[in-house]
N, C-alpha and C. Protein backbone atom coordinates (compact mmCIF):
# COMPACT_ATOMS: atom_id res chain seq x y z
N UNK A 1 72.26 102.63 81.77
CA UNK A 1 71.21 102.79 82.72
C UNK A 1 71.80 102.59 84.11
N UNK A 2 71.34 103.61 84.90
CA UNK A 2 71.84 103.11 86.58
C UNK A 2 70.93 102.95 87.17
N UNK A 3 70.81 101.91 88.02
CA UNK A 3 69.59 101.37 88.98
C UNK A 3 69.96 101.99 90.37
N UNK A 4 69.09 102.02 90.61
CA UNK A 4 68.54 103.25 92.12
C UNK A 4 67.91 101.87 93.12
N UNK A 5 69.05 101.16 93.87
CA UNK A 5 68.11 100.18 95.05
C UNK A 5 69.01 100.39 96.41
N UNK A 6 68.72 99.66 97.17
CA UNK A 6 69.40 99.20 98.21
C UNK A 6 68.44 98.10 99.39
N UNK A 7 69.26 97.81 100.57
CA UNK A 7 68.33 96.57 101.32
C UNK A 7 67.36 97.29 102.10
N UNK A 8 66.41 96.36 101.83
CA UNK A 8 65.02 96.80 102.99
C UNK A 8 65.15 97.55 104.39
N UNK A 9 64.18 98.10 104.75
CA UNK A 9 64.50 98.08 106.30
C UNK A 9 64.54 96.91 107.13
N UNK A 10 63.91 96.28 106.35
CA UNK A 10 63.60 94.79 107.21
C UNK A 10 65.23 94.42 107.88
N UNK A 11 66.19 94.08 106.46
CA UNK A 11 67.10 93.54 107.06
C UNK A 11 68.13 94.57 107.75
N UNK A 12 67.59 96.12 107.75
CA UNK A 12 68.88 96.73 108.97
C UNK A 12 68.36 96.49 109.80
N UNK A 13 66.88 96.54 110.17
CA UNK A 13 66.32 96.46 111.68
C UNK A 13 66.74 95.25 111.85
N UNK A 14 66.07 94.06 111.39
CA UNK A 14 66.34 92.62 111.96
C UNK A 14 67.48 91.63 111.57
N UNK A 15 68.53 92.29 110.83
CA UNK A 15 69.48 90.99 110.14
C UNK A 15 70.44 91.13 111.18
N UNK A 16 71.49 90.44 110.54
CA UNK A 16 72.99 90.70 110.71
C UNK A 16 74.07 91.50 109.84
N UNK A 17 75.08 91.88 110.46
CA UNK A 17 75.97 92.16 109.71
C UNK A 17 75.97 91.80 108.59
N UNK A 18 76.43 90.25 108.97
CA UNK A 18 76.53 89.05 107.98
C UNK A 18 75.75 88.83 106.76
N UNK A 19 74.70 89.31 107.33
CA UNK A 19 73.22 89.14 106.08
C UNK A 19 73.26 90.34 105.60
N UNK A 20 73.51 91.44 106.11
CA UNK A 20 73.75 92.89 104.97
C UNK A 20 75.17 92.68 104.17
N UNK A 21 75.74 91.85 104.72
CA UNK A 21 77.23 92.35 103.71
C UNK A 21 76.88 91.35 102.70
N UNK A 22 76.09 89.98 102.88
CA UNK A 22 75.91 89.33 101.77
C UNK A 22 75.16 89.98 101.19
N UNK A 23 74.26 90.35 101.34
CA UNK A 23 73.03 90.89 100.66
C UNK A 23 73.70 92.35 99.44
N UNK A 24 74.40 92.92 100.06
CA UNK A 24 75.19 93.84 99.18
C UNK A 24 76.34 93.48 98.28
N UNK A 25 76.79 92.35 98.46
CA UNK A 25 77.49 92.09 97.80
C UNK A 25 77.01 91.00 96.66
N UNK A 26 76.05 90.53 96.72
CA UNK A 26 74.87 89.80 95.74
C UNK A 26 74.58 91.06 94.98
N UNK A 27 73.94 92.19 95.50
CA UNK A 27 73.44 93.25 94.51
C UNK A 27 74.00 93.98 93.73
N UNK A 28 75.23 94.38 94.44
CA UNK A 28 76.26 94.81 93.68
C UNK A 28 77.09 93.97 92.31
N UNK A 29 77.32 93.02 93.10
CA UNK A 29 78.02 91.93 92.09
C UNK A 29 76.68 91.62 90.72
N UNK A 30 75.41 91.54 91.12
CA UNK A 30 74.42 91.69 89.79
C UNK A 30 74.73 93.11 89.26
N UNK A 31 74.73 93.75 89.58
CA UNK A 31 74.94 95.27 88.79
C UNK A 31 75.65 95.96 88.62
N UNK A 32 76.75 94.99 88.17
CA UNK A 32 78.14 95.63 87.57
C UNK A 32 78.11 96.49 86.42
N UNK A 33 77.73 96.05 85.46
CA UNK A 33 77.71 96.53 83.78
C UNK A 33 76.96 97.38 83.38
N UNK A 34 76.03 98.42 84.63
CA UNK A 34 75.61 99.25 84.35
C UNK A 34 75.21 100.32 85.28
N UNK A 35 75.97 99.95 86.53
CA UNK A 35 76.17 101.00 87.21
C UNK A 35 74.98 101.01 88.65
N UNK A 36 75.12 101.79 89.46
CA UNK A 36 74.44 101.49 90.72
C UNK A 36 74.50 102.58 91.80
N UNK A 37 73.21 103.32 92.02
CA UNK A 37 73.44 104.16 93.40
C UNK A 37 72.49 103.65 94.25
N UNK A 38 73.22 103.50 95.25
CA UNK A 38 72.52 102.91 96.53
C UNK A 38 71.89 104.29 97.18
N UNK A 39 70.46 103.39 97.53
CA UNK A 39 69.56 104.22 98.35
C UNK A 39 68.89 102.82 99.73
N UNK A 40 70.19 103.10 100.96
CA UNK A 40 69.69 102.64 101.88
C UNK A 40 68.05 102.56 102.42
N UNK A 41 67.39 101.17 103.25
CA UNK A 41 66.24 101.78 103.45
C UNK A 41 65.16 101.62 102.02
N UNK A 42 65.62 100.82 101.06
CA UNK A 42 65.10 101.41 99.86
C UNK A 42 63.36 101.47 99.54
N UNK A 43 62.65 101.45 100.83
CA UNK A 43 61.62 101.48 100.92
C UNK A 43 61.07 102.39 101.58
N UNK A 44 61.95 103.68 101.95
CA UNK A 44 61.66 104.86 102.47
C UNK A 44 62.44 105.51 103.20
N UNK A 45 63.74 105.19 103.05
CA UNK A 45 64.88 105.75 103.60
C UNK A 45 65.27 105.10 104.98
N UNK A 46 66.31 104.90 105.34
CA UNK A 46 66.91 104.62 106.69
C UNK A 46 65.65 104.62 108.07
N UNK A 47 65.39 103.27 108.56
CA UNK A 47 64.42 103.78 109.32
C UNK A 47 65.13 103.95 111.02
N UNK A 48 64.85 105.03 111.33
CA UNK A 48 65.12 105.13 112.99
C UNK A 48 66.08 103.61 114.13
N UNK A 49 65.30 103.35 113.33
CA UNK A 49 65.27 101.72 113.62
C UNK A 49 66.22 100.98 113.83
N UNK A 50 67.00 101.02 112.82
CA UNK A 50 67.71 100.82 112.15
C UNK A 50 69.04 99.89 112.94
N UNK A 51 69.35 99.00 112.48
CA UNK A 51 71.40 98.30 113.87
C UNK A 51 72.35 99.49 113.55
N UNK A 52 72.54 100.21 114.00
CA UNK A 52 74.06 101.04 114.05
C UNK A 52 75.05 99.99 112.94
N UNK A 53 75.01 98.93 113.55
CA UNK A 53 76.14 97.50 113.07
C UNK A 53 75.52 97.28 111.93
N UNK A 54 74.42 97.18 111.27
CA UNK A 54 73.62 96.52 110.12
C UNK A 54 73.97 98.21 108.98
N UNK A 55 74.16 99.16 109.84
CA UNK A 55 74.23 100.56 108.42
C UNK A 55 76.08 100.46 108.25
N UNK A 56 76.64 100.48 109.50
CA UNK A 56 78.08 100.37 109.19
C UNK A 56 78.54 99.46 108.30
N UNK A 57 77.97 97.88 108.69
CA UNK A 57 78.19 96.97 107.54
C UNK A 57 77.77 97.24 106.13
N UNK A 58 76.80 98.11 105.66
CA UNK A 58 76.35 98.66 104.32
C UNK A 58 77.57 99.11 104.21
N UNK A 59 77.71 100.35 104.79
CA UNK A 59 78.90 101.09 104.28
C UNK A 59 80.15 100.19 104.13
N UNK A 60 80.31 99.53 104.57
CA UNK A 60 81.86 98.20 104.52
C UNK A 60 81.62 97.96 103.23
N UNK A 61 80.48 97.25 102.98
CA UNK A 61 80.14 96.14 101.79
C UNK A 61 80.39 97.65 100.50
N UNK A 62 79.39 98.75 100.30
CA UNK A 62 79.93 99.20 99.12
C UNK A 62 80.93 99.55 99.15
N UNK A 63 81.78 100.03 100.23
CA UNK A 63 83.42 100.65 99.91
C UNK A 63 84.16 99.27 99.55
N UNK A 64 84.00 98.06 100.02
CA UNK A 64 84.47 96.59 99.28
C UNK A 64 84.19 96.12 98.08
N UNK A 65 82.73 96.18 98.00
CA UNK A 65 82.43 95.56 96.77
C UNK A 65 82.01 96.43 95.40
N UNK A 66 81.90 98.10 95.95
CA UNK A 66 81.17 98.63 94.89
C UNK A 66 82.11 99.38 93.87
N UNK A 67 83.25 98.79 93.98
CA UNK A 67 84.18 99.39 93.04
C UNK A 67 84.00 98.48 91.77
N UNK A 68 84.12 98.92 90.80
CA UNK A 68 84.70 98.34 89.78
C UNK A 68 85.58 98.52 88.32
């Protein structure tokens, strides 16, 4: 089975870096053993909104952590 998630808008609009790379690397690291496609936004896609710095750090965290 592959699970279809990724982080809220909440935390690209309002987090940190810091709090998206943890946050992806918590989700990822739970969903090793069966696989995972990220859908940024996962509450309606990427919002406008969005930190430039909070989507780049997504992209860091799965090219780091989403290998396995």
């Amino acid at each position: 089975m592959i699970l279809v998630a990724g982080p809220p808008n909440s935390l690209l609009i309002g987090g940190t870096p810091q709090k998206v790379d943890d946050y992806m690397k918590s989700m990822l690291t739970d969903c090793k053993e069966g696989g995972m496609m990220i859908y940024p936004g996962a509450d309606g896609g990427i919002s406008g909104d969005a930190r430039p710095e909070n989507v780049k750090a997504l992209i860091d965290a799965v090219k780091k952590y989403g290998k396995y």
